[in-house]
PDB file of N, CA and C in Angstrom:
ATOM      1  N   UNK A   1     -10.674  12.158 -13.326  1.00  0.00           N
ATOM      2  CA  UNK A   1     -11.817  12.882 -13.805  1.00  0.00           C
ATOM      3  C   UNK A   1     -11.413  13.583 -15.100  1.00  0.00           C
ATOM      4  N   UNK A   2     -11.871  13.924 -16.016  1.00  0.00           N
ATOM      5  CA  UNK A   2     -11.855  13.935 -17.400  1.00  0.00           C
ATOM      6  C   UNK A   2     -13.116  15.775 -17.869  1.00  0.00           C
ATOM      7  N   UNK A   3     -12.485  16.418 -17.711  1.00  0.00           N
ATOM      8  CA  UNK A   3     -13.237  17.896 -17.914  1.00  0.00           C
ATOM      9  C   UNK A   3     -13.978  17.591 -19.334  1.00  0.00           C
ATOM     10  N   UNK A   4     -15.096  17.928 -19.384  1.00  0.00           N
ATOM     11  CA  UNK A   4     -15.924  18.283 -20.273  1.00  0.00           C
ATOM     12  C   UNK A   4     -15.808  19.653 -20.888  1.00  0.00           C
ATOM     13  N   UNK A   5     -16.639  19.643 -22.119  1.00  0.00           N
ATOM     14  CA  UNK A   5     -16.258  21.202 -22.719  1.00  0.00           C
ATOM     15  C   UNK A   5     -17.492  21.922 -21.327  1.00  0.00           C
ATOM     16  N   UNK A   6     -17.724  23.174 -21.978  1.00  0.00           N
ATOM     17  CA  UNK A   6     -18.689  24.104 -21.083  1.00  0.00           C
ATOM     18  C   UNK A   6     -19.827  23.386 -21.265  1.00  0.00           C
ATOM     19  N   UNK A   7     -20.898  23.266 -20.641  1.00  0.00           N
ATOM     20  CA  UNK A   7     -22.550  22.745 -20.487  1.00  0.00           C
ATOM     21  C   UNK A   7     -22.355  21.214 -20.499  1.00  0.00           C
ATOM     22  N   UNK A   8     -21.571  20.881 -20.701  1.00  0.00           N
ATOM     23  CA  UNK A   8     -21.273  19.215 -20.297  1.00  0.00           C
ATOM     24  C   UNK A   8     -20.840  18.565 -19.380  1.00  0.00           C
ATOM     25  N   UNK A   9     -21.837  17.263 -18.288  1.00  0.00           N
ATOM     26  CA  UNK A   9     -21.248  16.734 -17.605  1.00  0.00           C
ATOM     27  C   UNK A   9     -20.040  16.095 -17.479  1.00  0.00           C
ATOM     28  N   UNK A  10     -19.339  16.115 -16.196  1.00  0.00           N
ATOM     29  CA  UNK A  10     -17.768  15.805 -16.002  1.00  0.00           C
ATOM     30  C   UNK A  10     -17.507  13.613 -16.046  1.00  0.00           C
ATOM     31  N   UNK A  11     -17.291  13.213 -16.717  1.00  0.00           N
ATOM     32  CA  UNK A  11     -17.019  11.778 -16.290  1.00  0.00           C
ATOM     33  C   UNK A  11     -16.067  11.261 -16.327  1.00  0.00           C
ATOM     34  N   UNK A  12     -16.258   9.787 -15.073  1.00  0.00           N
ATOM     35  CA  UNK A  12     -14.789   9.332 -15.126  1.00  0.00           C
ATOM     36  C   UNK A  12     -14.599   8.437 -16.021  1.00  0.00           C
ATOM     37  N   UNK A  13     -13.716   8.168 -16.751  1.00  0.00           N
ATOM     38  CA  UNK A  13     -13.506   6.583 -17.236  1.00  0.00           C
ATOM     39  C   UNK A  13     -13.117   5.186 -16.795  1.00  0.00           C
ATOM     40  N   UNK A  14     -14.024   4.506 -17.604  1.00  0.00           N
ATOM     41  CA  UNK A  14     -13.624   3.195 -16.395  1.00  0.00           C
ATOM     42  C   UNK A  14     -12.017   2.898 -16.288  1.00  0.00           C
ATOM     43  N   UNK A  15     -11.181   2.318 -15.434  1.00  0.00           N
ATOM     44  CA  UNK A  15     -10.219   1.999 -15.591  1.00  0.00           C
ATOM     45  C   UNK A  15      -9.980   0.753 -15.145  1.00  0.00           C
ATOM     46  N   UNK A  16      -9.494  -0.221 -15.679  1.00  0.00           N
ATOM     47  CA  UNK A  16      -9.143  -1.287 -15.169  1.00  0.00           C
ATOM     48  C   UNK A  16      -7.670  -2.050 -14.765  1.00  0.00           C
ATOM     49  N   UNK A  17      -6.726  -1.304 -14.791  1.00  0.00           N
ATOM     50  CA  UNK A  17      -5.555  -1.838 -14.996  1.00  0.00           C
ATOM     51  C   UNK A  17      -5.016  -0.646 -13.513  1.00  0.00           C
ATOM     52  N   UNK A  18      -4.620  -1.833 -12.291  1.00  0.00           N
ATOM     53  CA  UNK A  18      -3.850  -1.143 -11.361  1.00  0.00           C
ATOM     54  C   UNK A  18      -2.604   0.171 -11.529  1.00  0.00           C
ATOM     55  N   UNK A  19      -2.244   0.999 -11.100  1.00  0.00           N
ATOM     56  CA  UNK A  19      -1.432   1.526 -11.310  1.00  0.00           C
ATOM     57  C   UNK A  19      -0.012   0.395 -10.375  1.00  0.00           C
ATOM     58  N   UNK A  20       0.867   0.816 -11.404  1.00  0.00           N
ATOM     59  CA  UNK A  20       2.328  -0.150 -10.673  1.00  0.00           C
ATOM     60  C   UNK A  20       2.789   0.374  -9.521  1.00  0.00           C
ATOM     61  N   UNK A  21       2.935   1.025  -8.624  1.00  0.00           N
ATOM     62  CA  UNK A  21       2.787   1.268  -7.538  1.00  0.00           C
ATOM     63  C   UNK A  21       1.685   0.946  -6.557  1.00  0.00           C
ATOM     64  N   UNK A  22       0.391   0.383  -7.038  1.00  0.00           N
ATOM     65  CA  UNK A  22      -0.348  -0.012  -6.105  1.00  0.00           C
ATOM     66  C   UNK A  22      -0.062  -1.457  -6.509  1.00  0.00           C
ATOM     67  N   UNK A  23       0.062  -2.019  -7.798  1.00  0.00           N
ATOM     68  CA  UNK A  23      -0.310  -3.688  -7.736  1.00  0.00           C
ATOM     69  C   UNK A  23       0.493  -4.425  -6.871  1.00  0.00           C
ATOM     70  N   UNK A  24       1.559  -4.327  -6.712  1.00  0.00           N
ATOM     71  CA  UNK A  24       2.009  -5.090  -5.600  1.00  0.00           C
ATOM     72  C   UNK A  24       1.657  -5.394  -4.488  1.00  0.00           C
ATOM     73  N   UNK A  25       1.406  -4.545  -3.814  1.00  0.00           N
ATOM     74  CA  UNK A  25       0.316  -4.527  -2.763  1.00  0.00           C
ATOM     75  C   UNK A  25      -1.053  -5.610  -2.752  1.00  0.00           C
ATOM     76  N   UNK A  26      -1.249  -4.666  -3.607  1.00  0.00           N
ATOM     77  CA  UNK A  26      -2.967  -5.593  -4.016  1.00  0.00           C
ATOM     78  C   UNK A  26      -2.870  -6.845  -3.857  1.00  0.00           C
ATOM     79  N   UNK A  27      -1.770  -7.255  -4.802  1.00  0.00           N
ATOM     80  CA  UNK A  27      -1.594  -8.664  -5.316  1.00  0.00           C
ATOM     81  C   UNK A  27      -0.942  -9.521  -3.935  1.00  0.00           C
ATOM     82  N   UNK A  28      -0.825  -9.012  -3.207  1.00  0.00           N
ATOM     83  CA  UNK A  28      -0.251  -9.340  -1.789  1.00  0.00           C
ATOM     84  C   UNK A  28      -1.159  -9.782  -0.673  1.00  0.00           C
ATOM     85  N   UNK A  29      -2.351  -8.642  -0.845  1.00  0.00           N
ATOM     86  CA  UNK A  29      -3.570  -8.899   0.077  1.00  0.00           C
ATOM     87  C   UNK A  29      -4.586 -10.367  -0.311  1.00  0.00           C
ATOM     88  N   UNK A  30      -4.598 -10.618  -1.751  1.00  0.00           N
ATOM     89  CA  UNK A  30      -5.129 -11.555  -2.205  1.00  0.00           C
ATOM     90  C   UNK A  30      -4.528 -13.061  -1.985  1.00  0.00           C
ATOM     91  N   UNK A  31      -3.304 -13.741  -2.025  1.00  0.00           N
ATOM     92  CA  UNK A  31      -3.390 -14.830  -1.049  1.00  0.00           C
ATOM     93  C   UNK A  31      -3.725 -14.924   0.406  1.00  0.00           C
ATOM     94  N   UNK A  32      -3.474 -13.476   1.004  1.00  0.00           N
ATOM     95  CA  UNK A  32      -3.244 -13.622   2.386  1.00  0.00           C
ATOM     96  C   UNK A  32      -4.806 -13.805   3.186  1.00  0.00           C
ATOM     97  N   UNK A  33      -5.571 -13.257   1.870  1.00  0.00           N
ATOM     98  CA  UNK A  33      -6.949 -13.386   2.097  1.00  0.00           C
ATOM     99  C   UNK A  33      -7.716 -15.090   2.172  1.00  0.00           C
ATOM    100  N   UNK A  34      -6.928 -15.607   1.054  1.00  0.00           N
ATOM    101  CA  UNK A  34      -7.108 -17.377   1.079  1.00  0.00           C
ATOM    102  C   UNK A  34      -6.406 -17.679   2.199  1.00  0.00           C
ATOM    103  N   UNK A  35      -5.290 -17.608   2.021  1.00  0.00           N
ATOM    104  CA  UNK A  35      -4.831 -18.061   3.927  1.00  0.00           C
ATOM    105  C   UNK A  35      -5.453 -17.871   5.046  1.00  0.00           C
ATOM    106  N   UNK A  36      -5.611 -16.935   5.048  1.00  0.00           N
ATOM    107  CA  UNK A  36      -6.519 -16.469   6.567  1.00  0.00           C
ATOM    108  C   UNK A  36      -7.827 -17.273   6.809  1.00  0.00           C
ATOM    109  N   UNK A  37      -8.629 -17.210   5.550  1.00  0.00           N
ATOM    110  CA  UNK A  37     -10.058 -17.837   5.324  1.00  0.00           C
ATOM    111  C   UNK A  37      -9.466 -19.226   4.948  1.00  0.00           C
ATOM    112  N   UNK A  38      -8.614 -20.104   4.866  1.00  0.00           N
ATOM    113  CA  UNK A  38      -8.046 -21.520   4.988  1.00  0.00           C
ATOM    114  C   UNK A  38      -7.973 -21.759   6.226  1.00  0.00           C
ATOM    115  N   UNK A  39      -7.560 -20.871   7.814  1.00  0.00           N
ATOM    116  CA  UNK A  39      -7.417 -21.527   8.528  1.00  0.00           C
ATOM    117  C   UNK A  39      -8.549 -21.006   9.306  1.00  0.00           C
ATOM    118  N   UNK A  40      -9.616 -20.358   8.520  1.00  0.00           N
ATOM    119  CA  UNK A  40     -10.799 -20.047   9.141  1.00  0.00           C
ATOM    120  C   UNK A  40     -11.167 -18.892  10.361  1.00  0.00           C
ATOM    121  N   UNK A  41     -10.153 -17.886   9.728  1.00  0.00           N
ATOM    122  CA  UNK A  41      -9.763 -16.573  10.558  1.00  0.00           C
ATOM    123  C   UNK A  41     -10.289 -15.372   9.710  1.00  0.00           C
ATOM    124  N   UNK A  42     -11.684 -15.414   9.844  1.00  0.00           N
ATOM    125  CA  UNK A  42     -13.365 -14.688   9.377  1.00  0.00           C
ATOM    126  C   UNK A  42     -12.539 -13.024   9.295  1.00  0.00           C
ATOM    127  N   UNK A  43     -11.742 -13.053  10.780  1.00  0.00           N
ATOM    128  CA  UNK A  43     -11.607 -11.317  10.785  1.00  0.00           C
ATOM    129  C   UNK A  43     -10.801 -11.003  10.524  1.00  0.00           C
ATOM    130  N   UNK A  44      -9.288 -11.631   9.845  1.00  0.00           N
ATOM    131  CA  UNK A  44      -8.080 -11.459   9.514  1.00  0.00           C
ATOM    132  C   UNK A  44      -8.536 -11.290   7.782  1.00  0.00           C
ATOM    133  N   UNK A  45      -9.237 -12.692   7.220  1.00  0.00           N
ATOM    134  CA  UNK A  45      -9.532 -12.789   5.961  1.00  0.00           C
ATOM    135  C   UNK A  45     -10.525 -11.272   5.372  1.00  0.00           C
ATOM    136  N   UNK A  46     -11.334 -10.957   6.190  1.00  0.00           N
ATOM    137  CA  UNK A  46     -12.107  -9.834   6.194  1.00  0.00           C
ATOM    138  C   UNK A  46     -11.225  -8.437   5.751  1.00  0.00           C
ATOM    139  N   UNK A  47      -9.927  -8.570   6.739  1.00  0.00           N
ATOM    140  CA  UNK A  47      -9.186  -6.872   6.836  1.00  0.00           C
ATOM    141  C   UNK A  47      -8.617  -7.450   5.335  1.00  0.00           C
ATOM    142  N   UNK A  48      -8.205  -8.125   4.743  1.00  0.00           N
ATOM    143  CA  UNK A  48      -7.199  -8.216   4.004  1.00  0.00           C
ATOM    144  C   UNK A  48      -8.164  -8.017   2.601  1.00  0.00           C
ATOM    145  N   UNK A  49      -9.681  -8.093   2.551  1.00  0.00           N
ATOM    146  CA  UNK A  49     -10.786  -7.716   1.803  1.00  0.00           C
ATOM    147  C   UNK A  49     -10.721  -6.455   1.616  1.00  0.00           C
ATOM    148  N   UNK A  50     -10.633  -5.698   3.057  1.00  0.00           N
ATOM    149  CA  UNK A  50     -10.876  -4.525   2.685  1.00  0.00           C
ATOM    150  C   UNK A  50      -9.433  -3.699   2.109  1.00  0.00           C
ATOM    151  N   UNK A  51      -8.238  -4.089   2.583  1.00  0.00           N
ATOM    152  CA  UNK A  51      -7.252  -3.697   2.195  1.00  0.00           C
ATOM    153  C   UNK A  51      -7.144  -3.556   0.570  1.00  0.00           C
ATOM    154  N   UNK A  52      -7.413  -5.104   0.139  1.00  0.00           N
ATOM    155  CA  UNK A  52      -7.704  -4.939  -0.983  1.00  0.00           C
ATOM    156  C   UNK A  52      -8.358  -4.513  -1.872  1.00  0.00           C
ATOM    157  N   UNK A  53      -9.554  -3.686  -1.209  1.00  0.00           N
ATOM    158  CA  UNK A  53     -10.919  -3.100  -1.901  1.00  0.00           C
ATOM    159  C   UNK A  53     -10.330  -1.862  -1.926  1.00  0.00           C
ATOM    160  N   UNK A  54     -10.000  -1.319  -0.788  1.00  0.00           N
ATOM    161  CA  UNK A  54      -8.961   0.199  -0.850  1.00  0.00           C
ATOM    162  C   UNK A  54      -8.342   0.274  -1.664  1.00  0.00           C
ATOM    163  N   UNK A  55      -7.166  -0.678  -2.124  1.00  0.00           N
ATOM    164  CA  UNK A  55      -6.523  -0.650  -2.729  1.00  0.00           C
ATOM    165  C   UNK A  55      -7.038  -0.210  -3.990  1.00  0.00           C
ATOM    166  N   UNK A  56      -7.948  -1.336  -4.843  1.00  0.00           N
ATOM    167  CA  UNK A  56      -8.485  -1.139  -5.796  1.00  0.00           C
ATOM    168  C   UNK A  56      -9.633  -0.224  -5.980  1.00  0.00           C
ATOM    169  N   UNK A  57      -9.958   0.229  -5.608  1.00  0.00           N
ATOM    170  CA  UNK A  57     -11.649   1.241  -5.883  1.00  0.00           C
ATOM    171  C   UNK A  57     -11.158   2.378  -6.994  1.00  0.00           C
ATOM    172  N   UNK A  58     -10.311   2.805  -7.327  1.00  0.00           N
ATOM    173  CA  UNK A  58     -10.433   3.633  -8.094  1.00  0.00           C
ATOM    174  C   UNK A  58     -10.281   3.096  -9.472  1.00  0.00           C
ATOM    175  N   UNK A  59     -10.173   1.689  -9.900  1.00  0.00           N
ATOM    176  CA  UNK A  59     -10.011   0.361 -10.859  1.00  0.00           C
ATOM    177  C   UNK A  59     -11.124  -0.107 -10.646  1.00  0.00           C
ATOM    178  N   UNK A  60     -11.731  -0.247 -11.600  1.00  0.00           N
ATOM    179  CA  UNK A  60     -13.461  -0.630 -11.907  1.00  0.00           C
ATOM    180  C   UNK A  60     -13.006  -2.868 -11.785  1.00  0.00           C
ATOM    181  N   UNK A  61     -12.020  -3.167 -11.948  1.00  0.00           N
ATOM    182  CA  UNK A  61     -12.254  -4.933 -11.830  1.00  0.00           C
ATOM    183  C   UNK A  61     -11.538  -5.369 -10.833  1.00  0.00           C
ATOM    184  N   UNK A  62     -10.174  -4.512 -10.350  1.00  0.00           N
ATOM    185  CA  UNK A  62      -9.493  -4.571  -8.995  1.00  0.00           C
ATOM    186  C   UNK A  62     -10.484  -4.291  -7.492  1.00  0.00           C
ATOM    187  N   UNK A  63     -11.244  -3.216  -8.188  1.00  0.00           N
ATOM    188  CA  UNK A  63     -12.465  -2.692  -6.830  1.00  0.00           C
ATOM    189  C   UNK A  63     -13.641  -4.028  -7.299  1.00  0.00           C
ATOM    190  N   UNK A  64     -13.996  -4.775  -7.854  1.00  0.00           N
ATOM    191  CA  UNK A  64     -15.152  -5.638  -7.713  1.00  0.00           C
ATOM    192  C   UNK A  64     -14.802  -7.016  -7.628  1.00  0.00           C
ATOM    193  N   UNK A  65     -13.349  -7.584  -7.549  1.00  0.00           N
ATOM    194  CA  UNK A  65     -12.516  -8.487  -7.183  1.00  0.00           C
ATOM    195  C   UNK A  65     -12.974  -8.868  -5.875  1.00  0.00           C
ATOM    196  N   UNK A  66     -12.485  -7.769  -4.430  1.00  0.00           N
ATOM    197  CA  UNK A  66     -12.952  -8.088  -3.441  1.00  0.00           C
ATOM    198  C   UNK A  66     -14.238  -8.352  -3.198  1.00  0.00           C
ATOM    199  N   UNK A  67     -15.072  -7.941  -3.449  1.00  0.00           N
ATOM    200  CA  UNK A  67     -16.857  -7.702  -3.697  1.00  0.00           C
ATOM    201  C   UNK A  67     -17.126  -9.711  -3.613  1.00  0.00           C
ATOM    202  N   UNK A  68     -16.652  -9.759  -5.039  1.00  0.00           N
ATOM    203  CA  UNK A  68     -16.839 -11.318  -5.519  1.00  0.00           C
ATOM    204  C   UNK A  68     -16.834 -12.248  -4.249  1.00  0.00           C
ATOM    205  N   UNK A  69     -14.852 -12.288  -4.068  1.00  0.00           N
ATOM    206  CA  UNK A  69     -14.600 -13.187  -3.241  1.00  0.00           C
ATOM    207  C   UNK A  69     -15.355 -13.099  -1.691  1.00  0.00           C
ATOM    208  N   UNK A  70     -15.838 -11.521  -1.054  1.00  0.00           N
ATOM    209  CA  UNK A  70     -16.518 -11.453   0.115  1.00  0.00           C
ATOM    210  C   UNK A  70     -17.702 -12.577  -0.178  1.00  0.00           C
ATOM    211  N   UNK A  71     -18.441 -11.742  -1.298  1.00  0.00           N
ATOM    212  CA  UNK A  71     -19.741 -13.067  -1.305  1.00  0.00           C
ATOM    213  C   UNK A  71     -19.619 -14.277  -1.320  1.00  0.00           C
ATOM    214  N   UNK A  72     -18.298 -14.999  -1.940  1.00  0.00           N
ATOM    215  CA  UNK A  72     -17.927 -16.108  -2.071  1.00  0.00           C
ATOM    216  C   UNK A  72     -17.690 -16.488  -0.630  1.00  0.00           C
ATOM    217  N   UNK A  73     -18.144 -16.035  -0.215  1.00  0.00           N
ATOM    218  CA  UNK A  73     -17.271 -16.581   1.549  1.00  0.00           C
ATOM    219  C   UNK A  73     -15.951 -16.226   1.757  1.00  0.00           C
ATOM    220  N   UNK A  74     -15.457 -15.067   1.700  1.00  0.00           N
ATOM    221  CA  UNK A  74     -14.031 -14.729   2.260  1.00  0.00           C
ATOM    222  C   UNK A  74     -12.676 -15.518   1.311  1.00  0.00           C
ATOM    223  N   UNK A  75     -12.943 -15.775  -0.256  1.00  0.00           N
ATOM    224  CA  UNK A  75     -11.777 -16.104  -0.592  1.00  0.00           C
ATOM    225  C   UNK A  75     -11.807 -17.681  -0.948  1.00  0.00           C
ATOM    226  N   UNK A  76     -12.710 -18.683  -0.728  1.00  0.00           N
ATOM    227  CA  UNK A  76     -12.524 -19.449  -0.945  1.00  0.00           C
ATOM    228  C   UNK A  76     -12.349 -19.732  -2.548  1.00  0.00           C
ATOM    229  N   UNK A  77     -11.792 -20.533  -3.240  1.00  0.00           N
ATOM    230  CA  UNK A  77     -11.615 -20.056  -4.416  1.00  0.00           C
ATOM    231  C   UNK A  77     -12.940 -20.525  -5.415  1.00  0.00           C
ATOM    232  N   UNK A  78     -12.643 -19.648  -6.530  1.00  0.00           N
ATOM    233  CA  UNK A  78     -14.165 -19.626  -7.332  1.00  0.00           C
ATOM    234  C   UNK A  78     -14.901 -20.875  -7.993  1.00  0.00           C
TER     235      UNK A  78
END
């Protein structure tokens, strides 16, 4: 969050670039998400969505990554 002077609303800026302590992670949940949804395991492929949405939400293209692939059907690729 980013303080404004006095009488001005507070905003965030978009950010797009993981912090290095989370990307690893991230980048971890995302095959495991094609795997899971390869052998057609809806609720494994699902947690590893949301793991990855956690992960990313405070990253404006890391948080709409998962979004995509959910609609896509769980990962299948684009």
């Amino acid at each position: 969050m980013v303080r404004a002077p006095p009488g001005r609303a507070t905003y965030t800026p978009l950010n797009f670039r993981l912090p290095s302590r989370l990307r690893l992670y991230y980048h971890a949940e995302l095959p495991a998400v094609r795997a899971a949804t390869s052998r057609q395991n809806l609720r494994a492929s699902f947690a590893h969505l949301e793991r990855a949405h956690i992960l990313g939400q405070r990253q404006a293209l890391p948080h709409t990554h998962p979004h995509l692939l959910r609609v896509n059907g769980g990962g299948a690729p684009l």
